[in-house]
Protein backbone atom coordinates (compact mmCIF):
# COMPACT_ATOMS: atom_id res chain seq x y z
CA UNK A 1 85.52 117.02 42.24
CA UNK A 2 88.39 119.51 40.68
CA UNK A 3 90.06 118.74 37.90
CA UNK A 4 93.35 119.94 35.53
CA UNK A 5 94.18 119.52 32.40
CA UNK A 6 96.76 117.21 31.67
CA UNK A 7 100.02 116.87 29.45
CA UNK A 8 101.27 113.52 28.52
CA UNK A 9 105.43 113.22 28.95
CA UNK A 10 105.26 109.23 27.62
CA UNK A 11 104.59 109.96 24.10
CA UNK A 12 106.53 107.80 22.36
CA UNK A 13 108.39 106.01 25.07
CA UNK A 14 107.60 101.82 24.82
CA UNK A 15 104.88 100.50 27.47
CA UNK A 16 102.04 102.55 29.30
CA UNK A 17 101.74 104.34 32.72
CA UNK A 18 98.35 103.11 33.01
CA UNK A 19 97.04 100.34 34.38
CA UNK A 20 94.67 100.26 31.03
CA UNK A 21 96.21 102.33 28.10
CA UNK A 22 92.44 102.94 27.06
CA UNK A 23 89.71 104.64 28.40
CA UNK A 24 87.55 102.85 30.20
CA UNK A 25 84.28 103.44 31.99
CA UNK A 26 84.60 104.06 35.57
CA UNK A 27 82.25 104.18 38.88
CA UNK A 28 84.23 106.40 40.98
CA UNK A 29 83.04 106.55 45.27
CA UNK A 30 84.74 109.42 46.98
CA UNK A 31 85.72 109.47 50.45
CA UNK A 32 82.84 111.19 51.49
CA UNK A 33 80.69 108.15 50.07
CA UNK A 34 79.46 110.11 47.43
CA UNK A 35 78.77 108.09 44.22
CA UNK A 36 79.59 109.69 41.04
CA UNK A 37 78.14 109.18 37.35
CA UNK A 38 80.00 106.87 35.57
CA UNK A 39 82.88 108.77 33.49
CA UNK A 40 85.96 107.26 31.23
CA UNK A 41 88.97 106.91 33.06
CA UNK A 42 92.64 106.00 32.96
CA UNK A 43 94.95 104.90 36.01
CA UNK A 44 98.08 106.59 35.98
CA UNK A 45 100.36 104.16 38.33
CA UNK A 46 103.58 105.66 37.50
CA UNK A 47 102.47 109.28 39.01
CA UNK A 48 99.83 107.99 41.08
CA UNK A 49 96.77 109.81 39.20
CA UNK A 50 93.77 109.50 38.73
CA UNK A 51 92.62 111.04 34.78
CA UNK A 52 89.21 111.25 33.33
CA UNK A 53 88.26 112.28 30.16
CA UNK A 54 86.10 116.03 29.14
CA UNK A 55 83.28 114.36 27.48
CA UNK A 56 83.34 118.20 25.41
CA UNK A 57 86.61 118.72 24.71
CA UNK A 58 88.59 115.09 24.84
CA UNK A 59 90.90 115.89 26.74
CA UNK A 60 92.44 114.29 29.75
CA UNK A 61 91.71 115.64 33.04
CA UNK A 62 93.49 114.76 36.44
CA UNK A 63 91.15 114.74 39.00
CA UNK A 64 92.05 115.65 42.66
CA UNK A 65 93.21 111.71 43.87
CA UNK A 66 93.22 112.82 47.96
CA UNK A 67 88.94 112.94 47.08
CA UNK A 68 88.82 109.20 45.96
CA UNK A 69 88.27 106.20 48.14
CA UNK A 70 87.63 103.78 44.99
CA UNK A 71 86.84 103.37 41.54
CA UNK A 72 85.19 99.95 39.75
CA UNK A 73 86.13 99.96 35.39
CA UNK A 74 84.16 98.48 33.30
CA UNK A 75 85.26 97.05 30.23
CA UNK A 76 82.56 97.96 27.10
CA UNK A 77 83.59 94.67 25.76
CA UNK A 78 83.15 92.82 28.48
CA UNK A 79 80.62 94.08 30.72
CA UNK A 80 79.99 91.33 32.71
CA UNK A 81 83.23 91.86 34.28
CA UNK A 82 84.09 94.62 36.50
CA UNK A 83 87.50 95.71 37.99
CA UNK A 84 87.34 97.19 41.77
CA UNK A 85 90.22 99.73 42.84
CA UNK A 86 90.60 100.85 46.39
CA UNK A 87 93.30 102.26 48.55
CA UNK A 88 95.67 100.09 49.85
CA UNK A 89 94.97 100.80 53.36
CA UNK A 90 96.87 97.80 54.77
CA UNK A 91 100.01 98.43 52.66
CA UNK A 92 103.42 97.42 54.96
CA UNK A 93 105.41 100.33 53.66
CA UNK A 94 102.67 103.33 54.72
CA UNK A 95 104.07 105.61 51.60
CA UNK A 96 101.99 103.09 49.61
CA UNK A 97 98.64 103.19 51.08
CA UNK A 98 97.68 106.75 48.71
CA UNK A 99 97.97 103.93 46.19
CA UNK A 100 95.11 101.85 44.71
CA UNK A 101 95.62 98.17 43.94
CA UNK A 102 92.96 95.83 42.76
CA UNK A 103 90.30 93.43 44.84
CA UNK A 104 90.47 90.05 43.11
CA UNK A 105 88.84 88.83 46.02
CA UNK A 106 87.03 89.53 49.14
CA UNK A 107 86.50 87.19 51.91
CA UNK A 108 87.51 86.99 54.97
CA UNK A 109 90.71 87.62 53.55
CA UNK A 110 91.36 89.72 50.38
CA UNK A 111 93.64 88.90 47.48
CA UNK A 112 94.75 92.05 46.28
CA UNK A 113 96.63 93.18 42.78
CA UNK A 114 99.40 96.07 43.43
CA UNK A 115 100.47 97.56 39.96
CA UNK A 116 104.36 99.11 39.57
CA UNK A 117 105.96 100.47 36.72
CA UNK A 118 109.49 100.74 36.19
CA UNK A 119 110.90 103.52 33.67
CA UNK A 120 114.20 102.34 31.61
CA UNK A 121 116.06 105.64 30.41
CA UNK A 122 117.58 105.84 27.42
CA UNK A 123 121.01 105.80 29.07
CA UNK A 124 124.21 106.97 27.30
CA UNK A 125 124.03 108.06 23.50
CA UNK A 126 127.55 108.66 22.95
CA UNK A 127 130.90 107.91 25.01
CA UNK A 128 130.07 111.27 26.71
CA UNK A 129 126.31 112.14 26.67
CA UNK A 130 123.84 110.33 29.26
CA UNK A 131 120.30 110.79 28.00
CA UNK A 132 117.90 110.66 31.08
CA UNK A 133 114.67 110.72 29.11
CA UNK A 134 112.44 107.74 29.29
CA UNK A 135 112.85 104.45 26.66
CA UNK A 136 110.43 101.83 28.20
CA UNK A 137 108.08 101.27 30.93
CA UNK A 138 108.08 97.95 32.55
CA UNK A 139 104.74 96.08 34.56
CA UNK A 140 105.84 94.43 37.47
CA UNK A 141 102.75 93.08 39.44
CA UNK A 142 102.94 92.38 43.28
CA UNK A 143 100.15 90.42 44.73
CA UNK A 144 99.32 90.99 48.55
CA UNK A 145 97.07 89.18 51.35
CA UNK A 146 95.49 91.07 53.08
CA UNK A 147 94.26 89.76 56.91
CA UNK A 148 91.39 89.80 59.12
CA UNK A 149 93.35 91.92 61.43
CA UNK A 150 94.15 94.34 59.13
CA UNK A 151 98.10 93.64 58.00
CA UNK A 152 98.74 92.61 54.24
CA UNK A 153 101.45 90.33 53.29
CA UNK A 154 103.16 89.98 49.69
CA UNK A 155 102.51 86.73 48.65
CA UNK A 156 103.05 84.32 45.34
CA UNK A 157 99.96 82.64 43.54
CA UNK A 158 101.12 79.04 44.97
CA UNK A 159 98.94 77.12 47.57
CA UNK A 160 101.69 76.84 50.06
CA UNK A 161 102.26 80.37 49.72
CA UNK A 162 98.73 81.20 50.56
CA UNK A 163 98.67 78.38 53.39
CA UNK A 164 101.74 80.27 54.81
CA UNK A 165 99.75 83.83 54.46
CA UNK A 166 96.17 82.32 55.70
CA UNK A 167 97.08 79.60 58.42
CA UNK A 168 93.43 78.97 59.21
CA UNK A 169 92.86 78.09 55.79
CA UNK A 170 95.62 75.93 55.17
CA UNK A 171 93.57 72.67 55.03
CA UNK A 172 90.68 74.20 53.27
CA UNK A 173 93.53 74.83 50.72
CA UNK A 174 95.03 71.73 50.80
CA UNK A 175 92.08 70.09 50.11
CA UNK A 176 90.09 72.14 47.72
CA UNK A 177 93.47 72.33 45.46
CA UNK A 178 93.52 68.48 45.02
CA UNK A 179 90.61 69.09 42.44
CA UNK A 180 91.75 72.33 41.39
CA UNK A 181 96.05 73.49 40.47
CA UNK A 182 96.89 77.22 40.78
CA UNK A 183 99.01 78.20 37.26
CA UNK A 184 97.38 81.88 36.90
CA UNK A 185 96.00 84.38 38.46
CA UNK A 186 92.13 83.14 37.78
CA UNK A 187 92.60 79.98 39.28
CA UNK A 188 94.26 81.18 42.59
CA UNK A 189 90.65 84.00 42.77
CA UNK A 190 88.60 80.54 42.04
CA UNK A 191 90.38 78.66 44.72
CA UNK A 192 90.30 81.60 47.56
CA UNK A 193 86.67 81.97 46.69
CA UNK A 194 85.60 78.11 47.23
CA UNK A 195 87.88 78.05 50.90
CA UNK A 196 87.11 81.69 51.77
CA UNK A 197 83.48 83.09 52.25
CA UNK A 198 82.30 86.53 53.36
């Protein structure tokens, strides 16, 4: 895959583009199916890029995105657990399916993690001048269901929200959430995977 160097305009602006400010290691699969060597990486979500890291030189590299079907991180601190990327191919507004969100889990249906970033400029630094550089980035996280027959709706972490989103496994839910609540993310991936198999 090509690659460019690449210049960072967020130094010192609070928050991070990224999805993970660090580097992490990354399995990347390209649309062609081709598997490549594992590689640091880093998520750009505000511009949508993909960046890797020049193992001689240290510096960031954006890699050609259109190439990439998915990417899995691995944490070197926790390598047990691994993060899986893909395109969101089901997205409702079709600008957003060049975007990758995360596969929390995969069942029949698939609970999926869409990352946004909001920039806060700095806004006006005198009566007169309006300063349009960037102060902050803000996460805001929007969680999806996506369907057997291929649509994806935005949906809250709440067992009647997922009843609502996955009819035919509104009892399953009902039930299986008698012995276990939904208050974060984990526990709604727990619950999906007990009512929802492959």
């Amino acid at each position: 895959m090509d690659a460019m160097r690449d210049d960072n305009p967020y130094k010192g602006v609070s928050g991070s583009p990224y999805v993970v400010p660090r580097w992490l290691s990354a399995v990347i699969t390209t649309k062609g199916k081709t598997v490549m060597p594992a590689t640091p990486l880093k998520y750009d979500v505000l511009r949508q890029r993909v960046l890797v890291l020049d193992p001689q030189k240290g510096d960031s590299l954006q890699v050609d995105e259109t190439l990439i079907a998915s990417f899995v991180l691995t944490d070197p601190e926790q390598p047990q657990e691994r993060r899986a990327f893909r395109r969101f191919a089901e997205a409702p507004v079709p600008e957003q399916a060049r975007e990758f969100v995360e596969v929390l889990h995969q069942g029949k249906y698939t609970l999926l993690k869409r990352y946004t970033k909001d920039v806060q400029l700095a806004g006006y630094s005198s009566a007169y001048l309006y300063d349009e550089s960037p102060k902050a980035i803000e996460d805001k996280i929007i969680y999806y269901l996506a369907r057997p027959n291929g649509s994806a709706v935005p949906v809250k972490l709440k067992v009647r929200a997922l009843q609502t989103a996955a009819p035919e496994l509104a009892t399953a839910l009902r039930e299986a959430s008698r012995k276990r609540s939904i208050s974060q993310e984990q526990d709604a991936v727990a619950l999906l995977q007990v009512v929802d198999k492959p």
